[in-house]
C-alpha atoms as a PDB file:
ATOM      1  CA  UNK A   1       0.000   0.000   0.000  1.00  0.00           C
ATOM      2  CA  UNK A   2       2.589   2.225   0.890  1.00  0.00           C
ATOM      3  CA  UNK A   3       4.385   1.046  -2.473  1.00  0.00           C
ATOM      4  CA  UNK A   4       1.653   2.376  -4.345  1.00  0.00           C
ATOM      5  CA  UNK A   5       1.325   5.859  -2.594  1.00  0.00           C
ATOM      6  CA  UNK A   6       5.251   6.473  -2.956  1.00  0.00           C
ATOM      7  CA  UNK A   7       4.728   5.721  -6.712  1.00  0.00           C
ATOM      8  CA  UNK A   8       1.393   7.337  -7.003  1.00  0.00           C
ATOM      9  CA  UNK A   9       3.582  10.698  -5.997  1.00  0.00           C
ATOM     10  CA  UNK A  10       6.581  10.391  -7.514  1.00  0.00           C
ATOM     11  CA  UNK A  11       4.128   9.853 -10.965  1.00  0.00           C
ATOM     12  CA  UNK A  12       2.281  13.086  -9.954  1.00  0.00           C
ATOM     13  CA  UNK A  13       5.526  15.245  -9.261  1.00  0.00           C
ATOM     14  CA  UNK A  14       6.926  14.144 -12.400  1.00  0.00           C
ATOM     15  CA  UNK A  15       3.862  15.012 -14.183  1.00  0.00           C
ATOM     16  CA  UNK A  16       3.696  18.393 -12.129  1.00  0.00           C
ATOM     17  CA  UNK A  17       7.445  19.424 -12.468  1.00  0.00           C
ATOM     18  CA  UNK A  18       7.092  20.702 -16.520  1.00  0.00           C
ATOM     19  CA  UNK A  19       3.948  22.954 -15.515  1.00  0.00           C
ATOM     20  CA  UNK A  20       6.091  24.215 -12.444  1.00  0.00           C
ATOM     21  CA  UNK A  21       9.219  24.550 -14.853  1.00  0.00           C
ATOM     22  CA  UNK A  22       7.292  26.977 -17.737  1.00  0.00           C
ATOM     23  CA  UNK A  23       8.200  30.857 -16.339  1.00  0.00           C
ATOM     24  CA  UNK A  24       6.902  33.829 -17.446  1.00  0.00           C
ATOM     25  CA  UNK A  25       8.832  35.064 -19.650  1.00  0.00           C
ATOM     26  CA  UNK A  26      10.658  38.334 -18.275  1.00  0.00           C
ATOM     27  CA  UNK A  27       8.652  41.900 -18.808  1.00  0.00           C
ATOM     28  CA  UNK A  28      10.308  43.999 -22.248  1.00  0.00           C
ATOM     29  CA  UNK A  29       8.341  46.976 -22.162  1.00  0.00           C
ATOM     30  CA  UNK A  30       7.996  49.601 -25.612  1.00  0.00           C
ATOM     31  CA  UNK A  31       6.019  52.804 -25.428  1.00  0.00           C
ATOM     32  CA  UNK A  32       4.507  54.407 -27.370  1.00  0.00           C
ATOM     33  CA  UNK A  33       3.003  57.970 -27.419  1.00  0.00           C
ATOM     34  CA  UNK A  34      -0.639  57.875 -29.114  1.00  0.00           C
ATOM     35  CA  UNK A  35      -1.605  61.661 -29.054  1.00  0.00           C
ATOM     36  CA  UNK A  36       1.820  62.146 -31.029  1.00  0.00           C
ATOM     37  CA  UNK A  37       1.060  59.571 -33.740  1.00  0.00           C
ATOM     38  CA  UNK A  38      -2.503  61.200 -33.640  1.00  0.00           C
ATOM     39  CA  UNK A  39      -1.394  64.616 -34.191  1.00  0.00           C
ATOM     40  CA  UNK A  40       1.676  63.840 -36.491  1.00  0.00           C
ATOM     41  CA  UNK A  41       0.330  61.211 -39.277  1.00  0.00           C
ATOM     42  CA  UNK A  42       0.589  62.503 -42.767  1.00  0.00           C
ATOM     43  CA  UNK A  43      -3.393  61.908 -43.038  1.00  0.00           C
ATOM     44  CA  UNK A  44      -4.499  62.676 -39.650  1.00  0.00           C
ATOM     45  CA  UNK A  45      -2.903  65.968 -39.901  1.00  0.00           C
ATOM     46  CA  UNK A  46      -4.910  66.048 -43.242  1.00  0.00           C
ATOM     47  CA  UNK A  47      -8.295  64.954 -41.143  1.00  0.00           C
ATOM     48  CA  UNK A  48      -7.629  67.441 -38.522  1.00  0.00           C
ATOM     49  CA  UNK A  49      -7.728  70.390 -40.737  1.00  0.00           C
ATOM     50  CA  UNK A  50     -10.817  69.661 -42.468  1.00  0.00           C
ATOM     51  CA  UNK A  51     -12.744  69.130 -39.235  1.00  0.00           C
ATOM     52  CA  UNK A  52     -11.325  72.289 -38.122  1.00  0.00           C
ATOM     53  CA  UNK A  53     -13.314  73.203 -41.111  1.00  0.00           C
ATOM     54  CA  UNK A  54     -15.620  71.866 -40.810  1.00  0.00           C
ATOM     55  CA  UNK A  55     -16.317  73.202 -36.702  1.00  0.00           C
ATOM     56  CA  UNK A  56     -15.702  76.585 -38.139  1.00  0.00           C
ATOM     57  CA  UNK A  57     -18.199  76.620 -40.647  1.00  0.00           C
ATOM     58  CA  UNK A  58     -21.015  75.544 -37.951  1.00  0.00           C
ATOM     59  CA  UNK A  59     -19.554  78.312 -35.526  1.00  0.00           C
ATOM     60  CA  UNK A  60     -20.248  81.100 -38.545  1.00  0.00           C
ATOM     61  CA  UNK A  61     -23.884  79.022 -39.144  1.00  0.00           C
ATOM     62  CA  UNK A  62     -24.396  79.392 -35.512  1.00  0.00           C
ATOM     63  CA  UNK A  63     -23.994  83.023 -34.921  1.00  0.00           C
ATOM     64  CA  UNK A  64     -25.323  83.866 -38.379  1.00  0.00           C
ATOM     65  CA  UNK A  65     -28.636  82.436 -36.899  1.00  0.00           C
ATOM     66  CA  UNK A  66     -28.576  84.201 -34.001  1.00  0.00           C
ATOM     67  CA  UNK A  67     -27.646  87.146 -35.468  1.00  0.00           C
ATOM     68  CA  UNK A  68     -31.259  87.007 -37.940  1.00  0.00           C
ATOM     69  CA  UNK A  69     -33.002  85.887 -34.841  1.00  0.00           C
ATOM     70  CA  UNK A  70     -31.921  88.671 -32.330  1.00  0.00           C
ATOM     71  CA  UNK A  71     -33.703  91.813 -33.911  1.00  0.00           C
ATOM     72  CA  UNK A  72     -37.090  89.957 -34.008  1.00  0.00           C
ATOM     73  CA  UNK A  73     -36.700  88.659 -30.140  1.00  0.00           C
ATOM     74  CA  UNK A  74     -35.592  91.637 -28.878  1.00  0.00           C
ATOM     75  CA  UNK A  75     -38.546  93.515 -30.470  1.00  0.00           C
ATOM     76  CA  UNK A  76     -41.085  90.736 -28.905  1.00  0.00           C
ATOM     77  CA  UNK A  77     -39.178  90.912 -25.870  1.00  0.00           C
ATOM     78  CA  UNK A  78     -39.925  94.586 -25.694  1.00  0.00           C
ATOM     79  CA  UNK A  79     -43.766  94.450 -27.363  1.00  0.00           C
ATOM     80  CA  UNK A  80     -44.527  91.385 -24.369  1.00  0.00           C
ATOM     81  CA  UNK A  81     -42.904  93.910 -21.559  1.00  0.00           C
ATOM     82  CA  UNK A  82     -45.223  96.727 -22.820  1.00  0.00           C
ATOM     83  CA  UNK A  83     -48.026  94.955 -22.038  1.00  0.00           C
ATOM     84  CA  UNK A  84     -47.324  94.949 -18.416  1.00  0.00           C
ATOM     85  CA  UNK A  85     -48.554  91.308 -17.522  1.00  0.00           C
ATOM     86  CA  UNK A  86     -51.727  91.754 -20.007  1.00  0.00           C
ATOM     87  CA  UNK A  87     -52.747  88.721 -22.710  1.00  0.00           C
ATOM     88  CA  UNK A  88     -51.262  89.648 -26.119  1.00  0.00           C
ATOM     89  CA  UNK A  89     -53.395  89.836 -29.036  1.00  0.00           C
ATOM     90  CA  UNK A  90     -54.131  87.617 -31.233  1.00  0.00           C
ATOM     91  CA  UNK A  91     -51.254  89.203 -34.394  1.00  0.00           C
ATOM     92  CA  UNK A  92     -48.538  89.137 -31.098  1.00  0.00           C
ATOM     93  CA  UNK A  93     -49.442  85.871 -30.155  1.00  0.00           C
ATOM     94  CA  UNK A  94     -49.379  84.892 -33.500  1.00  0.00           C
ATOM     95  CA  UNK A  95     -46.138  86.286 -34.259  1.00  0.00           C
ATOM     96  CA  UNK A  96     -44.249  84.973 -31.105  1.00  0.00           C
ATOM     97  CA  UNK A  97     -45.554  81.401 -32.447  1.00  0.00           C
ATOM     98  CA  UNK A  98     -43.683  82.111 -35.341  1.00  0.00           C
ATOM     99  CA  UNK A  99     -40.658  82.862 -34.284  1.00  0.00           C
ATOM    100  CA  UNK A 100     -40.921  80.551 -31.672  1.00  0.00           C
ATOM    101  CA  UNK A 101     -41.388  78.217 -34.850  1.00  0.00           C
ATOM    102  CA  UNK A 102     -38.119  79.931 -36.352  1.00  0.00           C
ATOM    103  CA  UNK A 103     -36.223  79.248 -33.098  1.00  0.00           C
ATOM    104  CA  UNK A 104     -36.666  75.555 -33.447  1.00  0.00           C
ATOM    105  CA  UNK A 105     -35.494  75.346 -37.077  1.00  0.00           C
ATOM    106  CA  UNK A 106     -32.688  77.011 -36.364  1.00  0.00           C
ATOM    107  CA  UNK A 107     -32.230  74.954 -33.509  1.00  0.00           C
ATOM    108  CA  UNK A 108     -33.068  71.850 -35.338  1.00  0.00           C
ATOM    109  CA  UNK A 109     -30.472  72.965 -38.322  1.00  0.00           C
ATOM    110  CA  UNK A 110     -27.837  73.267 -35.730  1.00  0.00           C
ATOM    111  CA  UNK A 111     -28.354  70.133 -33.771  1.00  0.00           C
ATOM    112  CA  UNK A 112     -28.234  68.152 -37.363  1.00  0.00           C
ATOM    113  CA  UNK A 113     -24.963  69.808 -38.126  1.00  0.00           C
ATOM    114  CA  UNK A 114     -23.195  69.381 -34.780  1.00  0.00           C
ATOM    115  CA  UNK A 115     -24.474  65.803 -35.023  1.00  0.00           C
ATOM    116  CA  UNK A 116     -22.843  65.492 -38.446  1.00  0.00           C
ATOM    117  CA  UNK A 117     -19.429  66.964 -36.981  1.00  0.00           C
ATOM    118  CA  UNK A 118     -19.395  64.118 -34.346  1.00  0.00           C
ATOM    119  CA  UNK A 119     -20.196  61.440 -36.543  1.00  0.00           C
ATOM    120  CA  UNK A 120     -17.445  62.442 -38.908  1.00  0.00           C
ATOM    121  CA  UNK A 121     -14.679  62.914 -35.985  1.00  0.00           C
ATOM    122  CA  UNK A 122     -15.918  59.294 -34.818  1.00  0.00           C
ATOM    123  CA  UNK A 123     -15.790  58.264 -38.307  1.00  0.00           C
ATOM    124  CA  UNK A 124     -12.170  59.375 -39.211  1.00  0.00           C
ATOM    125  CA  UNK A 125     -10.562  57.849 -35.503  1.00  0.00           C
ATOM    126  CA  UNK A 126     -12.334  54.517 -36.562  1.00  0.00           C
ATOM    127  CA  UNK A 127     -10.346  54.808 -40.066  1.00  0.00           C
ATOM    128  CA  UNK A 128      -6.934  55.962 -38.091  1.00  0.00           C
ATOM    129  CA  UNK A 129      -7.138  53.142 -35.227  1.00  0.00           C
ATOM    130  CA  UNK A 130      -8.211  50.263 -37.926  1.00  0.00           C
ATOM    131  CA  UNK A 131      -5.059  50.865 -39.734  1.00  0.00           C
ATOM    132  CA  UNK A 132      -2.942  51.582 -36.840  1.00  0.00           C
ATOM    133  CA  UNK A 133      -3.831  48.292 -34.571  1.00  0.00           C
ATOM    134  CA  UNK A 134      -2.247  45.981 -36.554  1.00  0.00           C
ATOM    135  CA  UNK A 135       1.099  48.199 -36.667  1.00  0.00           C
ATOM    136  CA  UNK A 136       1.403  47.947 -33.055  1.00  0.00           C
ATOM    137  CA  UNK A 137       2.039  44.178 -32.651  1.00  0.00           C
ATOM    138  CA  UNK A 138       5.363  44.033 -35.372  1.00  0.00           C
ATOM    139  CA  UNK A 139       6.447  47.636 -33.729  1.00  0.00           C
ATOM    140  CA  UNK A 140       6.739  45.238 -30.638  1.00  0.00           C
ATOM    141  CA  UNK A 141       8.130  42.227 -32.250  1.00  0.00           C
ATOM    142  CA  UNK A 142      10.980  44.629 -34.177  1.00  0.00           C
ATOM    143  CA  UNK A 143      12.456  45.714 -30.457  1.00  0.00           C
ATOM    144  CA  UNK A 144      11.554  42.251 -28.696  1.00  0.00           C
ATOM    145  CA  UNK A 145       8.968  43.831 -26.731  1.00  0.00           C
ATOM    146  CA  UNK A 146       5.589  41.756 -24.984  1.00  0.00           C
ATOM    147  CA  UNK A 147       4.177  44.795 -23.198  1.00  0.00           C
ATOM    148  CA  UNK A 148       3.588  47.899 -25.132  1.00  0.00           C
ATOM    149  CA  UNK A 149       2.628  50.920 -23.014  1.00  0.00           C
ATOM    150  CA  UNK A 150       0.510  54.369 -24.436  1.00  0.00           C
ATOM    151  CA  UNK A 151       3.727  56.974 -23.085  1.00  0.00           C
ATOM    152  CA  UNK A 152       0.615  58.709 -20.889  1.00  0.00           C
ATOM    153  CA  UNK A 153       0.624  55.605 -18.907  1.00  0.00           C
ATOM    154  CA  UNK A 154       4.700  55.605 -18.341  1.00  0.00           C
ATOM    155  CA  UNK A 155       5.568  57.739 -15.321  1.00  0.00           C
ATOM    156  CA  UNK A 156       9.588  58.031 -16.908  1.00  0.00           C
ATOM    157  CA  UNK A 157      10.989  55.646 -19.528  1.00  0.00           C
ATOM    158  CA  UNK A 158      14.136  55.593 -21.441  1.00  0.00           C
ATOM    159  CA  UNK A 159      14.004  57.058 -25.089  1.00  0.00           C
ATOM    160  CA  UNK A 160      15.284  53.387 -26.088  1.00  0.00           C
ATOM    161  CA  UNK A 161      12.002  51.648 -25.314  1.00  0.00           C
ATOM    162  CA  UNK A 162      10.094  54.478 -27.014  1.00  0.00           C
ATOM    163  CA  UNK A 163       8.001  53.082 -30.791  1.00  0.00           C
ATOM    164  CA  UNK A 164       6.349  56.159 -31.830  1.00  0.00           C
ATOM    165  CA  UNK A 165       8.748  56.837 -34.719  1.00  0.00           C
ATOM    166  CA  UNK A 166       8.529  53.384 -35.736  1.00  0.00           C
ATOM    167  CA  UNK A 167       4.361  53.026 -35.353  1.00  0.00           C
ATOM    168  CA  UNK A 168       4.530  56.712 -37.053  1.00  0.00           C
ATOM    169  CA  UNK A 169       6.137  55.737 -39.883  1.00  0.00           C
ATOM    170  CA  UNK A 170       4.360  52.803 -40.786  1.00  0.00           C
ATOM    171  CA  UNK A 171       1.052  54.477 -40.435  1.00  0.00           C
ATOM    172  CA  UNK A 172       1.758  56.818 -42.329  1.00  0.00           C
ATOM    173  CA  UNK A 173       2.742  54.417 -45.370  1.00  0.00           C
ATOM    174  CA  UNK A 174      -0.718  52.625 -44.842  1.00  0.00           C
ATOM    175  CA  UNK A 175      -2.805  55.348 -44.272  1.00  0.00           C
ATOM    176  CA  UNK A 176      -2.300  57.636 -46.899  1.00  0.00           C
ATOM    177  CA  UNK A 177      -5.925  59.543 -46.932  1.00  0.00           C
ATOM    178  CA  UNK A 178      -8.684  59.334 -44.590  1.00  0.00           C
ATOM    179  CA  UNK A 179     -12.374  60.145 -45.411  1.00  0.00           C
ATOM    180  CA  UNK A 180     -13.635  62.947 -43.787  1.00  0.00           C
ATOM    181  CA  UNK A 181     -17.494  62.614 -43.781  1.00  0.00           C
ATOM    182  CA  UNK A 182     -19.198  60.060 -42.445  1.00  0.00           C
ATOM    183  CA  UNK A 183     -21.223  57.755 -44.687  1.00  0.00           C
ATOM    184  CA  UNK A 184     -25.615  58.616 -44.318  1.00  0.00           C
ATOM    185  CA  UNK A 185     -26.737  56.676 -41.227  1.00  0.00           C
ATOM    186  CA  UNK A 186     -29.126  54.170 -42.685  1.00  0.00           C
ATOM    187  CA  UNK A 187     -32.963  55.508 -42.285  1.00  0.00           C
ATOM    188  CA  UNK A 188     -34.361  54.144 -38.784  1.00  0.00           C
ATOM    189  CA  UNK A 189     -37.344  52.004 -39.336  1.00  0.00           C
ATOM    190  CA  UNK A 190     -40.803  52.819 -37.960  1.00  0.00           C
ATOM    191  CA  UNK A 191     -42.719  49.433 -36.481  1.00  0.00           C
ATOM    192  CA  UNK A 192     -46.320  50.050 -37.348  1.00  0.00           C
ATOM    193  CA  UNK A 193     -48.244  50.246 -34.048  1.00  0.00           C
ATOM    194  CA  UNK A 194     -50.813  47.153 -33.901  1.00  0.00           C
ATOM    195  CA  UNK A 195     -49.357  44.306 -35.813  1.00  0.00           C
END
């Protein structure tokens, strides 16, 4: 009996000792600074500019609007406060319902483009990060590296461990343009009530 447990053992620390013996290999960490390759690429840069644009065009929409709006509120503003607290007539009431009416377009106009801005800055960093995530794994394997690190993350490393000229430069030979409009969202369905 005691034959068997010995051997019953030894079997199981032989069969142990090769799980035991596999280390982890030791930690080579590469950095790599993100916001740089974001702000430096050859196409991003490209990107950047036309949805600077593009944010500049809705800032002159935007005050253009307000500016047509403001001499027509200001002179309701002032017809409502000569009432002093009295019902407006019916042409007063009527014309604060259109410009209330003139309000929401604009508002409506604005919300569209804004809208239209984001989808287009999501659209272009999904373009940009589909071409750079595959650059980051051979960026690692070219300085022996298993941990790669966004710089923001590093309190201090060595300029030895850093990748960003390497990732830079290979994104920049894959991503030569990026699209800076969004395609048309496809139109949402309406369910019929009742069926």
């Amino acid at each position: 009996m005691i034959t068997r447990l010995t051997t019953a053992l030894l079997a199981a620390t032989v069969v142990a000792t090769p799980a035991l013996a596999q280390r982890v290999p030791a930690a080579q960490v590469a950095v790599v600074d993100l916001a740089r390759v974001g702000r430096e690429c050859t196409a991003c840069k490209s990107a950047g500019t036309a949805l600077q644009s593009q944010v500049a065009t809705f800032n002159s929409r935007r005050t253009q609007l307000n500016t047509q709006l403001q001499p027509e509120r200001q002179a309701l503003q002032a017809a409502v406060t000569a009432l002093n607290g009295k019902q407006p007539d019916a042409a007063l009431t009527q014309r604060i319902q259109a410009f209330q009416q003139k309000e929401a377009s604009a508002a409506q106009e604005l919300e569209r483009s804004q809208n239209q801005i984001q989808r287009n800055q999501a659209y272009i960093s999904q373009q940009i990060n589909t071409k750079l995530a595959p650059l980051l794994q051979p960026a690692m394997d070219k300085r022996g590296a298993n941990i790669l690190l966004d710089s923001d993350a590093a309190l201090r490393f060595a300029t030895t461990v850093d990748v960003t000229n390497d990732v830079l430069a290979a994104l920049n030979a894959v991503l030569t343009s990026v699209a800076t409009t969004a395609p048309a969202q496809p139109a949402q369905q309406q369910n019929p009530q009742g069926r």
